[in-house]
PDB file of N, CA and C in Angstrom:
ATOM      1  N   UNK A   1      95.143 111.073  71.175  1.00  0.00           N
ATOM      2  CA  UNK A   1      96.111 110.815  72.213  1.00  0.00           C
ATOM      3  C   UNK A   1      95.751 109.503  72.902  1.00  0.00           C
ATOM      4  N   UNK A   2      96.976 108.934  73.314  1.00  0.00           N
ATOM      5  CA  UNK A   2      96.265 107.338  73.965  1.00  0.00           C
ATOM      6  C   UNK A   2      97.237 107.599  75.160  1.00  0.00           C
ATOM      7  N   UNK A   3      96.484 106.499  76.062  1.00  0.00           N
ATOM      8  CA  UNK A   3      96.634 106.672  77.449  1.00  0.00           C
ATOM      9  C   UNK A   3      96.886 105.354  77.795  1.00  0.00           C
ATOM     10  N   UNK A   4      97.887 104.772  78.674  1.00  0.00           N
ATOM     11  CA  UNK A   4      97.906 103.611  79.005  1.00  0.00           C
ATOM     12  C   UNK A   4      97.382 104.130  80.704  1.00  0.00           C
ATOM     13  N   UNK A   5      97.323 102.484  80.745  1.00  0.00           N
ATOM     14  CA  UNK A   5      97.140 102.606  82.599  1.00  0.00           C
ATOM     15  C   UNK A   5      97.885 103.389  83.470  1.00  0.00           C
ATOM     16  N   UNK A   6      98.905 103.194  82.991  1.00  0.00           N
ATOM     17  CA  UNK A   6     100.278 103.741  84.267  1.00  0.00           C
ATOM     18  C   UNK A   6      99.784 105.115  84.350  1.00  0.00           C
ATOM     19  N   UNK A   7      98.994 105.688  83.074  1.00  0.00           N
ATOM     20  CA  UNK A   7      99.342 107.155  83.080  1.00  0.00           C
ATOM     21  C   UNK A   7      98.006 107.707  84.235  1.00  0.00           C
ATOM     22  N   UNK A   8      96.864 106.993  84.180  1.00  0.00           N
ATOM     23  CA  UNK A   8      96.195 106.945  84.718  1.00  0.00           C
ATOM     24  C   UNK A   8      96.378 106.780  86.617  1.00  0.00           C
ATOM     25  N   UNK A   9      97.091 106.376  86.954  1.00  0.00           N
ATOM     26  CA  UNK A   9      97.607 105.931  88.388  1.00  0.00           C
ATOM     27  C   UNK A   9      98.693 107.254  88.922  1.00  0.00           C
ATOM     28  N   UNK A  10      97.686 108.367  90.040  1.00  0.00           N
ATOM     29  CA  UNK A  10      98.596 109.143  90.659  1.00  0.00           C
ATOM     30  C   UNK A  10      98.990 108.933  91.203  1.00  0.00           C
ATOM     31  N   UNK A  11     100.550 109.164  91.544  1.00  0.00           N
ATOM     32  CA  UNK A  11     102.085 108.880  92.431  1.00  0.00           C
ATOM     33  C   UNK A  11     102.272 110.458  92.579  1.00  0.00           C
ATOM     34  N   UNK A  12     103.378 110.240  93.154  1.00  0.00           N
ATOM     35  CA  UNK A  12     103.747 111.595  93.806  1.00  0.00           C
ATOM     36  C   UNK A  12     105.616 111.442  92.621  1.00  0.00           C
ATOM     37  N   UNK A  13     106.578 112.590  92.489  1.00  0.00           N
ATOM     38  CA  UNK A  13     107.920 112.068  92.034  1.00  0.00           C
ATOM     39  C   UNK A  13     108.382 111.005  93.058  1.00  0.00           C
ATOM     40  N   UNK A  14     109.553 110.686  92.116  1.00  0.00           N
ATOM     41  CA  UNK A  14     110.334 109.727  93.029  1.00  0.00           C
ATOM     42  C   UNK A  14     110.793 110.315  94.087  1.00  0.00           C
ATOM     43  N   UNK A  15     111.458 111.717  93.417  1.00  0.00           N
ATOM     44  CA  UNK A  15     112.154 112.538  94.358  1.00  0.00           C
ATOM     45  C   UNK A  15     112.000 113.514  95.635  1.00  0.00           C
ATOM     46  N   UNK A  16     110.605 113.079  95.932  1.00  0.00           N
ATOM     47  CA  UNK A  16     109.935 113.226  97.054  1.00  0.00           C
ATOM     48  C   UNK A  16     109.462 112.629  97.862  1.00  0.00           C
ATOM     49  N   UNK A  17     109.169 112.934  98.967  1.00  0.00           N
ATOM     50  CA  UNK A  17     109.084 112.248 100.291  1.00  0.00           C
ATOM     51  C   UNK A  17     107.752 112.799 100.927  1.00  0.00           C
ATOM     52  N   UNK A  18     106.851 111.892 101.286  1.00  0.00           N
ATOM     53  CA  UNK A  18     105.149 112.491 101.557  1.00  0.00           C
ATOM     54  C   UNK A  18     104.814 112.067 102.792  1.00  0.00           C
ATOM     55  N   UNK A  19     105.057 112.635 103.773  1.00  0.00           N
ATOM     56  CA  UNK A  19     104.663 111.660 105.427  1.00  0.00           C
ATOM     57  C   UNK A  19     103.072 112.335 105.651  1.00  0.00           C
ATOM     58  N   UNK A  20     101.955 111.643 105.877  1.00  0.00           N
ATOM     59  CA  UNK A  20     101.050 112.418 107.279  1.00  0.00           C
ATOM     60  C   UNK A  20     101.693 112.139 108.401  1.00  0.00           C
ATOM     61  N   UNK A  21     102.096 113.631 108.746  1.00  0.00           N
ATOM     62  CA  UNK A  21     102.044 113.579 110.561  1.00  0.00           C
ATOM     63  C   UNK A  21     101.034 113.769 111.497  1.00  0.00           C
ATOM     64  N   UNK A  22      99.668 114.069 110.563  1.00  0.00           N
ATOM     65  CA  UNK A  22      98.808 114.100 111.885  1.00  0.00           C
ATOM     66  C   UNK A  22      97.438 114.140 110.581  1.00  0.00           C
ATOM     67  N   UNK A  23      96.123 113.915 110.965  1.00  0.00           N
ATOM     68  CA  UNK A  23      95.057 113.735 110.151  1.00  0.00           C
ATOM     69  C   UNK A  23      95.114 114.704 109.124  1.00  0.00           C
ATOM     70  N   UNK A  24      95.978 115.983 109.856  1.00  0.00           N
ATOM     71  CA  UNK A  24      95.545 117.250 109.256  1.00  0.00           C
ATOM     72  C   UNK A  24      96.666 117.752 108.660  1.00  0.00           C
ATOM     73  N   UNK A  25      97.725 117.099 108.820  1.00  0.00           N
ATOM     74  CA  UNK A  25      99.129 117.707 108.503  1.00  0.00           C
ATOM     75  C   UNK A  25     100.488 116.970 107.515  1.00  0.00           C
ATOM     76  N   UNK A  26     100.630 117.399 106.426  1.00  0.00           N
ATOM     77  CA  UNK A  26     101.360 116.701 105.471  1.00  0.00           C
ATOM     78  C   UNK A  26     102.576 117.147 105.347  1.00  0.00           C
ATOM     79  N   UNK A  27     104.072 116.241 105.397  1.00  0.00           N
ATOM     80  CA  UNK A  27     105.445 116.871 105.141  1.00  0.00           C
ATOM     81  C   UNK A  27     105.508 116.515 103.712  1.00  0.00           C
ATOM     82  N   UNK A  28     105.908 117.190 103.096  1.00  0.00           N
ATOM     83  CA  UNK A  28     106.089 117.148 101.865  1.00  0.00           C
ATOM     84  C   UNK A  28     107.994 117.754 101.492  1.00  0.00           C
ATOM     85  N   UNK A  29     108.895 116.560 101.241  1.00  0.00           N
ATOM     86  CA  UNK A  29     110.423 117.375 101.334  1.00  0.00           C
ATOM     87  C   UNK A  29     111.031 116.058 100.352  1.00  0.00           C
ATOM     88  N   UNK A  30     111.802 117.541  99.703  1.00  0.00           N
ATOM     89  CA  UNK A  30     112.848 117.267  98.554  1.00  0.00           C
ATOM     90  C   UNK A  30     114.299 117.248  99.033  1.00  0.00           C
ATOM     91  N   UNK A  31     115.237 117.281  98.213  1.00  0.00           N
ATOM     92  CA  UNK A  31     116.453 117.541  98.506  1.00  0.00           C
ATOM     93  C   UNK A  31     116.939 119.194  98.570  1.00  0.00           C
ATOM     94  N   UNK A  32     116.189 120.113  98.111  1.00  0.00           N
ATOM     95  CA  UNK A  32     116.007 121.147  98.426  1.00  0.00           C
ATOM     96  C   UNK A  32     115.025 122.080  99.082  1.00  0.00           C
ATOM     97  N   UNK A  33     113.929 121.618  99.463  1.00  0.00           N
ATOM     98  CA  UNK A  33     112.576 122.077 100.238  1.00  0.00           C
ATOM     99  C   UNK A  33     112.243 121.355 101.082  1.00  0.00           C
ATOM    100  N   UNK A  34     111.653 121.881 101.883  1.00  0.00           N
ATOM    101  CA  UNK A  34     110.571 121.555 103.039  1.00  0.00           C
ATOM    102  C   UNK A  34     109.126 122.065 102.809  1.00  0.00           C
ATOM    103  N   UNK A  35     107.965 121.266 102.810  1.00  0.00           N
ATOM    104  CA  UNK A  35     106.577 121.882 103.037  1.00  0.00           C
ATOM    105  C   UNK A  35     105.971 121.542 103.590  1.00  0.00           C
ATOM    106  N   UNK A  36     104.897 122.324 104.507  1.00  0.00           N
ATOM    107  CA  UNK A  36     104.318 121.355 105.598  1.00  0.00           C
ATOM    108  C   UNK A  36     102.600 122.086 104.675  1.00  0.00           C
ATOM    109  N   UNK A  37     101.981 121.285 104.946  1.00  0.00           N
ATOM    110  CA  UNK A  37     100.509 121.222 104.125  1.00  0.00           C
ATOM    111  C   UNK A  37      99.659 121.031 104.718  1.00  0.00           C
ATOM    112  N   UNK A  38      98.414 121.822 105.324  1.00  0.00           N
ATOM    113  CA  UNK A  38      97.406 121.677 106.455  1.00  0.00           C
ATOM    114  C   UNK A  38      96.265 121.454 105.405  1.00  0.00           C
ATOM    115  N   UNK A  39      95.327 120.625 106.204  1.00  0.00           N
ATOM    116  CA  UNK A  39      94.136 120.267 105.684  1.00  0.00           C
ATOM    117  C   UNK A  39      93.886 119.311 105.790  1.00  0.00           C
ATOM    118  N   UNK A  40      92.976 118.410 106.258  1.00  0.00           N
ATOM    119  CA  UNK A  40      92.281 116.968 106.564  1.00  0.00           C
ATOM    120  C   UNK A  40      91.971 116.260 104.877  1.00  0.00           C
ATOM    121  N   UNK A  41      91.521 116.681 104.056  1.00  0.00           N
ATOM    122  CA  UNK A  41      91.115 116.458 102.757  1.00  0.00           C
ATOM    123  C   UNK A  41      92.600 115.905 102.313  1.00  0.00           C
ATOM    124  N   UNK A  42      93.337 117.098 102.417  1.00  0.00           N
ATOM    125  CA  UNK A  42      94.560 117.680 101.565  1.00  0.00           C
ATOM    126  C   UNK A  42      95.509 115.949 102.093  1.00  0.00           C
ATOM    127  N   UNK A  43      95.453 115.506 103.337  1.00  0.00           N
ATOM    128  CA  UNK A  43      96.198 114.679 103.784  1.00  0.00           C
ATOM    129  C   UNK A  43      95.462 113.380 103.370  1.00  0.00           C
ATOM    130  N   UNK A  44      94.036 112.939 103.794  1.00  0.00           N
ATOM    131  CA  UNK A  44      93.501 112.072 103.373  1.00  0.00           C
ATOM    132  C   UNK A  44      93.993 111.154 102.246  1.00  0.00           C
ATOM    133  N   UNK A  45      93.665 112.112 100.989  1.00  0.00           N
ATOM    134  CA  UNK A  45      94.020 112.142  99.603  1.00  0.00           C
ATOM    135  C   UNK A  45      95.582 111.746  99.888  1.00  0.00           C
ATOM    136  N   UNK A  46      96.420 112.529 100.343  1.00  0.00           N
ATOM    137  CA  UNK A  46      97.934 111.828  99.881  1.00  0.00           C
ATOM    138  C   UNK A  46      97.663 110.651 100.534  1.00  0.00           C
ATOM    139  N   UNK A  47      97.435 109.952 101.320  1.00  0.00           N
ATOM    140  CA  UNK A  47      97.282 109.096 102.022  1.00  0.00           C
ATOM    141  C   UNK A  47      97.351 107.888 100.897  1.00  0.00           C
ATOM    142  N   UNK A  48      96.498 107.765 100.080  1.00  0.00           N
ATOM    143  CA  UNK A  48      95.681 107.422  98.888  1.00  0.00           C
ATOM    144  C   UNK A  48      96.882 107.178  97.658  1.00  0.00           C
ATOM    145  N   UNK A  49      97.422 108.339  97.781  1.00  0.00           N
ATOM    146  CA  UNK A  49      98.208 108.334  96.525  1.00  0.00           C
ATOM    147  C   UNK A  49      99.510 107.387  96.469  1.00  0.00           C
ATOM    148  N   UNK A  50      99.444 106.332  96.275  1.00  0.00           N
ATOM    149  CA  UNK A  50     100.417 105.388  96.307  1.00  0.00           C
ATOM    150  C   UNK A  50     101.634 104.727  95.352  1.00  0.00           C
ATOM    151  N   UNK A  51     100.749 105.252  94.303  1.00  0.00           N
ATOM    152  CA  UNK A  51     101.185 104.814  92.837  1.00  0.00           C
ATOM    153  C   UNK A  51     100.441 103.280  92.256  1.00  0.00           C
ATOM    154  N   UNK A  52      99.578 102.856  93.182  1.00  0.00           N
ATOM    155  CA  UNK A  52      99.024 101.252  93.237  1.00  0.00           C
ATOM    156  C   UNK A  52      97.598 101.457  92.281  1.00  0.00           C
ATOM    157  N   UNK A  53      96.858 102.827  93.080  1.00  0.00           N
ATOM    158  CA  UNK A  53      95.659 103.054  92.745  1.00  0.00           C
ATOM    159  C   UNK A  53      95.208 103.711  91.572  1.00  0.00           C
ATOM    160  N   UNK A  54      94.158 103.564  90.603  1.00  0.00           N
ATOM    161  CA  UNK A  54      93.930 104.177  89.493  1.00  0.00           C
ATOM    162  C   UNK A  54      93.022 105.371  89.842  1.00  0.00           C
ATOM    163  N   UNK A  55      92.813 106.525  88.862  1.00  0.00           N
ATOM    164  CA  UNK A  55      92.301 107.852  89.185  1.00  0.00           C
ATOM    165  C   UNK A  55      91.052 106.971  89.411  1.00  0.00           C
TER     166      UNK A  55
END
């Protein structure tokens, strides 16, 4: 199996929407859901996830 770069670089879908609202607190919403996501780690990390950065 071969791997290019891109595949390597975590993003989130297009079709989602990733805010921190607070150190500890992540919105996570689609066109059909809402999720709210607690955890300092858990938010950090999305923070991170840009689509820019490689694993």
């Amino acid at each position: 199996m071969h791997f290019s770069n891109s595949d390597l670089i975590p993003q989130f879908k297009p079709s989602l929407r990733v805010a921190a609202v607070d150190a500890d607190l992540l919105l996570v919403l689609s066109e059909r859901q809402r999720s709210v996501i607690r955890g300092r780690a858990i938010a950090q990390v999305a923070q991170m996830i840009d689509g820019a950065r490689s694993a």
